[in-house]
N, C-alpha and C. Protein backbone atom coordinates (compact mmCIF):
# COMPACT_ATOMS: atom_id res chain seq x y z
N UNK A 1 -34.60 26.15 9.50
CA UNK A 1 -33.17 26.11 9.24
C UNK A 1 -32.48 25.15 10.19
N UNK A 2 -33.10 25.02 11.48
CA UNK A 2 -32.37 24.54 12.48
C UNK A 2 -32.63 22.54 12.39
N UNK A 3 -33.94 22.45 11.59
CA UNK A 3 -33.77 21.11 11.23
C UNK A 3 -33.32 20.58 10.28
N UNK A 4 -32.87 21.70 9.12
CA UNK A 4 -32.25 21.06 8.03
C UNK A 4 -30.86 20.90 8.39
N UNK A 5 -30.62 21.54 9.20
CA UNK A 5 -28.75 21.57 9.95
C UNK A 5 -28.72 20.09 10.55
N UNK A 6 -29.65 19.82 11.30
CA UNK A 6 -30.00 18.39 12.15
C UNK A 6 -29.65 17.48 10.93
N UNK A 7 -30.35 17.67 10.17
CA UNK A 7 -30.76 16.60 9.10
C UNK A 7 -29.51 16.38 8.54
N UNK A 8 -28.19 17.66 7.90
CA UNK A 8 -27.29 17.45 7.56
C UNK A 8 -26.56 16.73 8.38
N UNK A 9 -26.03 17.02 9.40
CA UNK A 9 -25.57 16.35 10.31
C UNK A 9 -25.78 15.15 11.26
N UNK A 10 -26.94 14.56 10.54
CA UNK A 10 -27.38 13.10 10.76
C UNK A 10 -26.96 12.39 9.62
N UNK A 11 -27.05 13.14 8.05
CA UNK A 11 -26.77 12.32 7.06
C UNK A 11 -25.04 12.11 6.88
N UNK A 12 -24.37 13.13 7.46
CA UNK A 12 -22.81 13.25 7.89
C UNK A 12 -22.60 11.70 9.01
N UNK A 13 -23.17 11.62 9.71
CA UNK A 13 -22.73 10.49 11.12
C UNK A 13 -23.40 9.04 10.27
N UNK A 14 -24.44 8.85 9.54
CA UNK A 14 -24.54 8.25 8.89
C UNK A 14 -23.43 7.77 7.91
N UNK A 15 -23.08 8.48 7.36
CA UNK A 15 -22.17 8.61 6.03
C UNK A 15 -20.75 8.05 6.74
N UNK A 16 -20.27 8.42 7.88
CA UNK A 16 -18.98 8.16 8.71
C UNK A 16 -19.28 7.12 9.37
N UNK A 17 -20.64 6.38 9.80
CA UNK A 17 -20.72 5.02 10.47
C UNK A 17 -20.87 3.52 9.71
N UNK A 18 -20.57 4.14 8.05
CA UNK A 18 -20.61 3.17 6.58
C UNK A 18 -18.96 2.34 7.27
N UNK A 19 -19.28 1.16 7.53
CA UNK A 19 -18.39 0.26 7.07
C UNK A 19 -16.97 0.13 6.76
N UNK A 20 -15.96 0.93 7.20
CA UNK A 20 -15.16 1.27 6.36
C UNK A 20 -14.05 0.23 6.36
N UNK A 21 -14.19 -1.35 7.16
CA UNK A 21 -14.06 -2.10 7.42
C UNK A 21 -13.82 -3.60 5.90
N UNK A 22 -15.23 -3.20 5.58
CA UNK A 22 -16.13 -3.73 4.33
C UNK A 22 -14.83 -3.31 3.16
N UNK A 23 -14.49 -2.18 3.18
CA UNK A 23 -14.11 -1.60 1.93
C UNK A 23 -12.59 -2.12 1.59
N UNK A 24 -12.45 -1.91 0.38
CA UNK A 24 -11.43 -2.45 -0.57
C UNK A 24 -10.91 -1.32 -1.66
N UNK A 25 -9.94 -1.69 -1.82
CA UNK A 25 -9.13 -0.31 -2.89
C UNK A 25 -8.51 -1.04 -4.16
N UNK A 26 -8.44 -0.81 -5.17
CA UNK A 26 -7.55 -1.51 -6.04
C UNK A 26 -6.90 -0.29 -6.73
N UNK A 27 -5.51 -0.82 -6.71
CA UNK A 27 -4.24 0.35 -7.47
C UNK A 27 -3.06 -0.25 -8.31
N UNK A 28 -2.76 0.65 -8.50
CA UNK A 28 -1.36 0.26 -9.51
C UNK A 28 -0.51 1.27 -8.64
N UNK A 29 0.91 0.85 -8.26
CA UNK A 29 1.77 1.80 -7.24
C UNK A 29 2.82 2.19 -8.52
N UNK A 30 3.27 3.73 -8.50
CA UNK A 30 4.58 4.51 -9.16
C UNK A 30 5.56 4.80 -7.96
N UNK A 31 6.46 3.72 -8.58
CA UNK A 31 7.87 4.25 -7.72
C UNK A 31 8.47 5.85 -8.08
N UNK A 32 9.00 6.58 -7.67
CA UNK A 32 9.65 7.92 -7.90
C UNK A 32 10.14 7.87 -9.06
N UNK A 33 11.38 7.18 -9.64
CA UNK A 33 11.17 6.65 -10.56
C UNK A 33 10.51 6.62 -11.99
N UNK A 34 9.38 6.76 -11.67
CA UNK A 34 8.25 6.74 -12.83
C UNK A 34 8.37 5.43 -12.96
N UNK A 35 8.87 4.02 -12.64
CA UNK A 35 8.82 2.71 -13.14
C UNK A 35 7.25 2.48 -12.10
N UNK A 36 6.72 1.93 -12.54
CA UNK A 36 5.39 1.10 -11.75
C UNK A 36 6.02 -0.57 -11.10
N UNK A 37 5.24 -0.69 -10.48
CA UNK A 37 5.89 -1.49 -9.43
C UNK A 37 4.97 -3.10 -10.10
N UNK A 38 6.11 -4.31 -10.15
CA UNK A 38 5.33 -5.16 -10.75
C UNK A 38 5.94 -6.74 -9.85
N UNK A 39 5.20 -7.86 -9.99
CA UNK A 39 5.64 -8.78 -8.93
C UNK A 39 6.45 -9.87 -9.78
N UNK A 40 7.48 -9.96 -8.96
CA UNK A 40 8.33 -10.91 -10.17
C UNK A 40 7.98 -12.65 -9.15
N UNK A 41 7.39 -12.90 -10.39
CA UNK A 41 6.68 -14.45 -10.29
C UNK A 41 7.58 -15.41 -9.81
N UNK A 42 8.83 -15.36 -10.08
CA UNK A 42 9.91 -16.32 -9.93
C UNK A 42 10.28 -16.51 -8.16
N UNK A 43 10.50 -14.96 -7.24
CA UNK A 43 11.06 -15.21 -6.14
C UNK A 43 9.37 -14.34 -5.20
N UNK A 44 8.44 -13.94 -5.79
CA UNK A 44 7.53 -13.18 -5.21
C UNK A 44 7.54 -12.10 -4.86
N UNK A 45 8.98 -11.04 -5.08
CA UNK A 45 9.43 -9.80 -4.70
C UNK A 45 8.59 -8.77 -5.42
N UNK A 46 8.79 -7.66 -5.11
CA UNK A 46 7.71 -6.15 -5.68
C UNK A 46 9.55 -5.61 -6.26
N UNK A 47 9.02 -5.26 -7.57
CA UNK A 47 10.02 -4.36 -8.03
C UNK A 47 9.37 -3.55 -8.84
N UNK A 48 10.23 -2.07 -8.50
CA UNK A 48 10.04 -1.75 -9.94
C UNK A 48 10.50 -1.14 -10.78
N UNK A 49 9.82 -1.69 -12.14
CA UNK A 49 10.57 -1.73 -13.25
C UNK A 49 9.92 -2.02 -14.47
N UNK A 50 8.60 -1.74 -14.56
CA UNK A 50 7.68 -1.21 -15.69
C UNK A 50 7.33 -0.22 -16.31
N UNK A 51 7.68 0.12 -17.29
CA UNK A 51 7.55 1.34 -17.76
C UNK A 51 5.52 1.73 -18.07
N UNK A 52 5.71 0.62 -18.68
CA UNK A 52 3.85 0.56 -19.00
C UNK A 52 2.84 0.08 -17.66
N UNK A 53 1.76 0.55 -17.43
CA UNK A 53 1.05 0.55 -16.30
C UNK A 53 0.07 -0.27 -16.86
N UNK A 54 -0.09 -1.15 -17.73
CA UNK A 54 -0.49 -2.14 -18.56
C UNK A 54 0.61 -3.75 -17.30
N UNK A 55 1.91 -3.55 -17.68
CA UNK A 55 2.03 -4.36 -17.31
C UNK A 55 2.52 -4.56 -15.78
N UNK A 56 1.78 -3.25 -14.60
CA UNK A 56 2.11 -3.32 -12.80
C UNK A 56 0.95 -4.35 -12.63
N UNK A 57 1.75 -4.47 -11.41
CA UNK A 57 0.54 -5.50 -10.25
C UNK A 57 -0.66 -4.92 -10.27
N UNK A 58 -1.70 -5.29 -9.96
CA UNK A 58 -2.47 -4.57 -9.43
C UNK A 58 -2.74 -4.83 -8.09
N UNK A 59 -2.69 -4.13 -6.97
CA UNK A 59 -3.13 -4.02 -5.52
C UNK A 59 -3.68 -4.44 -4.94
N UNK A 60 -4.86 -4.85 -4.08
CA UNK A 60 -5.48 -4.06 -3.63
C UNK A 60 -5.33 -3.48 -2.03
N UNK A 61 -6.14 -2.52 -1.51
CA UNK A 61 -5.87 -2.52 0.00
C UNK A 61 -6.92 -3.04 0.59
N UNK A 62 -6.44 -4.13 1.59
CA UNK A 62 -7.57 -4.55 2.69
C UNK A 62 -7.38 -3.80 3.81
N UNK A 63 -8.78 -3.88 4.76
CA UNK A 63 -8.66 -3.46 6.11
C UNK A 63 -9.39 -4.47 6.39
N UNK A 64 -8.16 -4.72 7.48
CA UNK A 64 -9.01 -6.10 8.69
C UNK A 64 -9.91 -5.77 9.31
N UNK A 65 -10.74 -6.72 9.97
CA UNK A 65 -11.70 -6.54 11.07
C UNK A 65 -11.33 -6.18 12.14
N UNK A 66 -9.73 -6.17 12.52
CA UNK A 66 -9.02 -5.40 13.27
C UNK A 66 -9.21 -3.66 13.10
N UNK A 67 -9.07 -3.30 12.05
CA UNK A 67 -8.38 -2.07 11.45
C UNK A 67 -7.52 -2.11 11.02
N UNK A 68 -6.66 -2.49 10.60
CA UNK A 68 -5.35 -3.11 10.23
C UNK A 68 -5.30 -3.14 8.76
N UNK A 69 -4.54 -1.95 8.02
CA UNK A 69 -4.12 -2.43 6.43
C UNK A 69 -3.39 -3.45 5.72
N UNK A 70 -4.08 -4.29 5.19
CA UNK A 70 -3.26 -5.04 4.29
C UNK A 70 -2.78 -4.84 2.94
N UNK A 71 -2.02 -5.06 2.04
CA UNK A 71 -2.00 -4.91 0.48
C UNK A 71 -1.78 -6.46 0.18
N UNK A 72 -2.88 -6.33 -0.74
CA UNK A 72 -3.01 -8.27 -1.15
C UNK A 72 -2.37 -8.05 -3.23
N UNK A 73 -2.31 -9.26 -3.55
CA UNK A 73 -2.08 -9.07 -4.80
C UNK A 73 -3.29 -9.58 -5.83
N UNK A 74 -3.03 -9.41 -7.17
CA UNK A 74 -3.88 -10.07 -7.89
C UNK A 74 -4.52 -11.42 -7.78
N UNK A 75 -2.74 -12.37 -7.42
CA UNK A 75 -3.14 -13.44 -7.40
C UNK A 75 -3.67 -13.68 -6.11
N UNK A 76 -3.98 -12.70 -4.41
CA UNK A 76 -4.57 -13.21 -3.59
C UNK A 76 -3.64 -13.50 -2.52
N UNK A 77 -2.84 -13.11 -2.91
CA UNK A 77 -1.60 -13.26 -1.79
C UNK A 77 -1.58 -11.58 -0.96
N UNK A 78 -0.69 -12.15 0.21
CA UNK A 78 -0.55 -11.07 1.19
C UNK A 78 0.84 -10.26 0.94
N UNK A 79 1.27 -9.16 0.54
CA UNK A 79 2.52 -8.66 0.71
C UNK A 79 2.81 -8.56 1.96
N UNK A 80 4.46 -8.48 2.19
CA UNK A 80 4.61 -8.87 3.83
C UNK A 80 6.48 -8.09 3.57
N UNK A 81 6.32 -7.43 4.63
CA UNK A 81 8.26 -7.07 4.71
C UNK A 81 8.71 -8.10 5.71
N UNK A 82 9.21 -8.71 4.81
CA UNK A 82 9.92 -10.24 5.80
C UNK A 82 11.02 -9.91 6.47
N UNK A 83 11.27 -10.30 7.20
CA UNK A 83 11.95 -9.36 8.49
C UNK A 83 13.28 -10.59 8.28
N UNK A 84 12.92 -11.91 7.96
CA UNK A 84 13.73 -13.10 7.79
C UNK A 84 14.58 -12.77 6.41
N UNK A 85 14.38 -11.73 4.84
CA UNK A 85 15.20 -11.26 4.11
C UNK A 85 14.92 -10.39 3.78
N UNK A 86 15.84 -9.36 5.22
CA UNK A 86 16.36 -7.71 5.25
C UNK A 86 15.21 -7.09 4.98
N UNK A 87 13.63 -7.33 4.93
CA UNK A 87 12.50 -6.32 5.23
C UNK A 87 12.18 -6.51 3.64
N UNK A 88 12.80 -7.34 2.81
CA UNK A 88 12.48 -7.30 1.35
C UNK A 88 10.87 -7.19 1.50
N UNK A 89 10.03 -6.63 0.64
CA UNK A 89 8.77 -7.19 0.36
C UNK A 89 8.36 -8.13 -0.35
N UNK A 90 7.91 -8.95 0.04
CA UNK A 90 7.43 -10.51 -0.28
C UNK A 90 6.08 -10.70 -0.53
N UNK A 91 5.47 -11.10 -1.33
CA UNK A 91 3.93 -11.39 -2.17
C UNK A 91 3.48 -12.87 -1.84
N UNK A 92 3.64 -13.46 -0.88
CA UNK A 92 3.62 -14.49 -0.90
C UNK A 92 2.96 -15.75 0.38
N UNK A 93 2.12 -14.48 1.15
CA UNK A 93 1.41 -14.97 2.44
C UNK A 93 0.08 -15.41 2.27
N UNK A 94 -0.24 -16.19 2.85
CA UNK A 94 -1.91 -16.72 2.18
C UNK A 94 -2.73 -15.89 3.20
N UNK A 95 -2.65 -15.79 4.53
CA UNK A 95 -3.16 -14.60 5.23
C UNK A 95 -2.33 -13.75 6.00
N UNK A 96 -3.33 -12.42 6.81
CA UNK A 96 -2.19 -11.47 6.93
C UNK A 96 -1.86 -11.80 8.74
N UNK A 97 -0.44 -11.49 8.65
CA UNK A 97 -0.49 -11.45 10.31
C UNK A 97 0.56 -10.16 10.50
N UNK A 98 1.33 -9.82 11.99
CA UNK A 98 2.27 -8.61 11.98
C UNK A 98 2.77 -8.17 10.81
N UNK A 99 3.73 -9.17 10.28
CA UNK A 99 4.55 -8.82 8.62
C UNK A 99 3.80 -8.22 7.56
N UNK A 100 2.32 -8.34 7.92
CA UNK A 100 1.88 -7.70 6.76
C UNK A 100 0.52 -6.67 6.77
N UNK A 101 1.30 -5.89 7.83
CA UNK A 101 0.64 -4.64 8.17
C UNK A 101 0.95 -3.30 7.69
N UNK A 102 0.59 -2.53 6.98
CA UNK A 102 1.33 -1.33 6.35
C UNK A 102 0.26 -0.23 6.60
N UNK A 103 0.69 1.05 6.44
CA UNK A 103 0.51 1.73 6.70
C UNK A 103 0.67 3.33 5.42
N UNK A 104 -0.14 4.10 5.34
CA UNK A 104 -0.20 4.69 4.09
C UNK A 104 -0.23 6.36 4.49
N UNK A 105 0.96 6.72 4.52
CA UNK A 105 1.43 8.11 5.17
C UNK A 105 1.02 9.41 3.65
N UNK A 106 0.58 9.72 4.01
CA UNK A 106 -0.11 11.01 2.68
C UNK A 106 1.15 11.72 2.73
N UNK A 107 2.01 12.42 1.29
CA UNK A 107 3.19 13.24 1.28
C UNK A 107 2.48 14.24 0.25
N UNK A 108 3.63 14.90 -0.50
CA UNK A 108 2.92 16.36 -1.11
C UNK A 108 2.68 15.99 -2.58
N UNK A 109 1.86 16.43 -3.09
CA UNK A 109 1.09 16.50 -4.73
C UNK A 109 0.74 14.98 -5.10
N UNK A 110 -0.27 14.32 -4.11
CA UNK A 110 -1.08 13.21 -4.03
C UNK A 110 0.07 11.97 -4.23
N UNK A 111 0.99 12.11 -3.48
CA UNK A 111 2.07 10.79 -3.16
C UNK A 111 1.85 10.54 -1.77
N UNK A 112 2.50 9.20 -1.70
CA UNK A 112 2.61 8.88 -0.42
C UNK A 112 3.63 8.06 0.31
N UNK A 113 3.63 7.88 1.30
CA UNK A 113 4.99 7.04 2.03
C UNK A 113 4.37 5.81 2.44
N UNK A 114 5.07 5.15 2.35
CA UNK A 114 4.27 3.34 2.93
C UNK A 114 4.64 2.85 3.96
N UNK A 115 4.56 2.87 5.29
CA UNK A 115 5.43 2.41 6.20
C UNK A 115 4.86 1.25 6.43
N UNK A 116 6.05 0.17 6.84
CA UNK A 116 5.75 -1.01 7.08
C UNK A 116 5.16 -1.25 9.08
N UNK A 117 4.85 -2.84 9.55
CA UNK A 117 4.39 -3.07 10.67
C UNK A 117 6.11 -2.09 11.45
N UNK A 118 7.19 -2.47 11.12
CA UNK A 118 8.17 -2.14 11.84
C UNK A 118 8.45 -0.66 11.92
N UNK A 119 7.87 0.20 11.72
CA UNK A 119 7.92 1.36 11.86
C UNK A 119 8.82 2.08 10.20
N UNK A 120 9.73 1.10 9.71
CA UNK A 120 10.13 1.44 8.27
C UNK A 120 9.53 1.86 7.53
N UNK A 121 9.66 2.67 6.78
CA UNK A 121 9.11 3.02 5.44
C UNK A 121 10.11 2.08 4.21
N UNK A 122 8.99 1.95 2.85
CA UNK A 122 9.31 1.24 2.19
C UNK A 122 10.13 2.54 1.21
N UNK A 123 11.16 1.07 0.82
CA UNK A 123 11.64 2.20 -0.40
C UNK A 123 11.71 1.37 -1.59
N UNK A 124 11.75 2.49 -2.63
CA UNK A 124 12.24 1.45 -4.46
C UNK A 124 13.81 1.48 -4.43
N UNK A 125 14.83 0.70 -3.96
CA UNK A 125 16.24 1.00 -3.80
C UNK A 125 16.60 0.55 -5.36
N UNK A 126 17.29 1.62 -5.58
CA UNK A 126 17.76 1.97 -7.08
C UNK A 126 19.31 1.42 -7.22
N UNK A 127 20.02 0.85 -5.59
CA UNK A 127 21.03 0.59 -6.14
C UNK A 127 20.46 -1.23 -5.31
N UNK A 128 19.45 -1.42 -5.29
CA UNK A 128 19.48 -2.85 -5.21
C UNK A 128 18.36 -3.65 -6.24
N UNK A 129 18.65 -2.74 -7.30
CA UNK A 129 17.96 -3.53 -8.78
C UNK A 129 16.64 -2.87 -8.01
N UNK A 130 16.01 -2.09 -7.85
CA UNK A 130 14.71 -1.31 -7.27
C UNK A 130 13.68 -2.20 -7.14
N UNK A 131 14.48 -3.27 -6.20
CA UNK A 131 13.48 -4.57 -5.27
C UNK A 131 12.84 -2.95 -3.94
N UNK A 132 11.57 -3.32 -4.13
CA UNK A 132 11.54 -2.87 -2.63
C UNK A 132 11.35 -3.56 -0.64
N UNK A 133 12.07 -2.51 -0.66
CA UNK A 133 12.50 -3.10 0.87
C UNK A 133 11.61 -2.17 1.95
N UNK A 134 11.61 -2.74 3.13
CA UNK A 134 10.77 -2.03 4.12
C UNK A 134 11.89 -1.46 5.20
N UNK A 135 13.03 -0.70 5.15
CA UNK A 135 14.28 -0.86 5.83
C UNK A 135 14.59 0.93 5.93
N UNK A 136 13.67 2.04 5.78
CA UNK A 136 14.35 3.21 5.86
C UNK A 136 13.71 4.07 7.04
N UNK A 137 14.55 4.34 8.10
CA UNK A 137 14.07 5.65 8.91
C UNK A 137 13.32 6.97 8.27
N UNK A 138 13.74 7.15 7.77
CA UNK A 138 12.97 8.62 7.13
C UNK A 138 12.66 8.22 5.77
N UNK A 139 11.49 9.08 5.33
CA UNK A 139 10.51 8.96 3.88
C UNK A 139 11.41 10.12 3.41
N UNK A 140 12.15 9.80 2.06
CA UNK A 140 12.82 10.94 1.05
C UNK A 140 12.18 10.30 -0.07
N UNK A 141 12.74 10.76 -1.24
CA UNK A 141 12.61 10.89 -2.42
C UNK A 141 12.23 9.27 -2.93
N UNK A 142 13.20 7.97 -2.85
CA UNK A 142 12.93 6.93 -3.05
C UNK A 142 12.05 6.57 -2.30
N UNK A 143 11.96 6.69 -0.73
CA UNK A 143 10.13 6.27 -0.41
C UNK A 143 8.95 6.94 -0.59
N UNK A 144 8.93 7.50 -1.76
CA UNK A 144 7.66 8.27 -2.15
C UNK A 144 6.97 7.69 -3.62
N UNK A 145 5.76 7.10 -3.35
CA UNK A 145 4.72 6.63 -4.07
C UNK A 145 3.99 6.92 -4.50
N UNK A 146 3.57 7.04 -5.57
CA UNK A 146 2.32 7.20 -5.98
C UNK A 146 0.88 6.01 -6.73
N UNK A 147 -0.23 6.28 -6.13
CA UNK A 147 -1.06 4.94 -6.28
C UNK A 147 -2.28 5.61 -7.38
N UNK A 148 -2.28 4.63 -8.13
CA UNK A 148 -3.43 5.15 -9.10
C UNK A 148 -4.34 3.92 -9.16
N UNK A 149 -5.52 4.18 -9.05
CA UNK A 149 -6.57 3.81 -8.99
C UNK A 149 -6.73 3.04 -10.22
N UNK A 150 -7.41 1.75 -9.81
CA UNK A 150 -8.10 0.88 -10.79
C UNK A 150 -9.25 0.91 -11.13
């Protein structure tokens, strides 16, 4: 008994010393809302305002060789809360540096909060055409996300 316990608990430290570096996520994000979050091609901003999950961004999440989360886009770009217009989120970095560090806070019934490098959490602002911005002290109702898997 006492070596199959070993054994579990070697295949456990194994299992936790995988790479997690290596790994990659791809999602589609739900603003509160229910609109899915999609990238408007014209200025590079995240809004949202899709009803069909046919037509959101798709994601993905990087982790640097730092540790460090990124969210890249389809087309390969870096999202970034540009600190240069009001924390908007911007799709539009070819690699990642401070601006485009985020962070993925777990909330209740598999949502989550997104906080940006600046300690902000992102929100879908409903009275600024639901561009999202990286600009709120506390996670309520508009900074709560939900990410569904690709």
């Amino acid at each position: 008994m006492k070596n199959r316990l070993l054994i579990f608990v070697a295949l456990l430290l194994f299992a936790a010393c995988d790479n997690p570096k290596d790994k990659s996520e791809k999602f589609v994000i739900k603003a509160s809302d229910n609109k899915y979050i999609s990238l408007d091609l014209n200025n590079f901003t995240l809004v949202a305002n899709q009803d069909d999950k046919a037509h959101a961004e798709v994601f993905e999440k990087v982790i640097t060789p730092e540790g460090k989360t990124t969210i890249r886009t389809s087309k390969g770009k870096y999202v970034s809360a540009d600190l240069g217009k009001e924390n908007k989120l911007i799709a539009d970095r070819e690699k990642p540096s401070d601006w485009e560090y985020f962070e993925f806070v777990p909330a209740d019934q598999g949502t989550v909060h997104i906080k940006s490098f600046n300690g902000k959490y992102i929100c879908s602002d409903q009275s600024k055409g639901n561009v999202l911005y990286a600009d709120k002290d506390h996670a309520r109702e508009w900074e709560t996300f939900k990410l569904e898997q690709q």
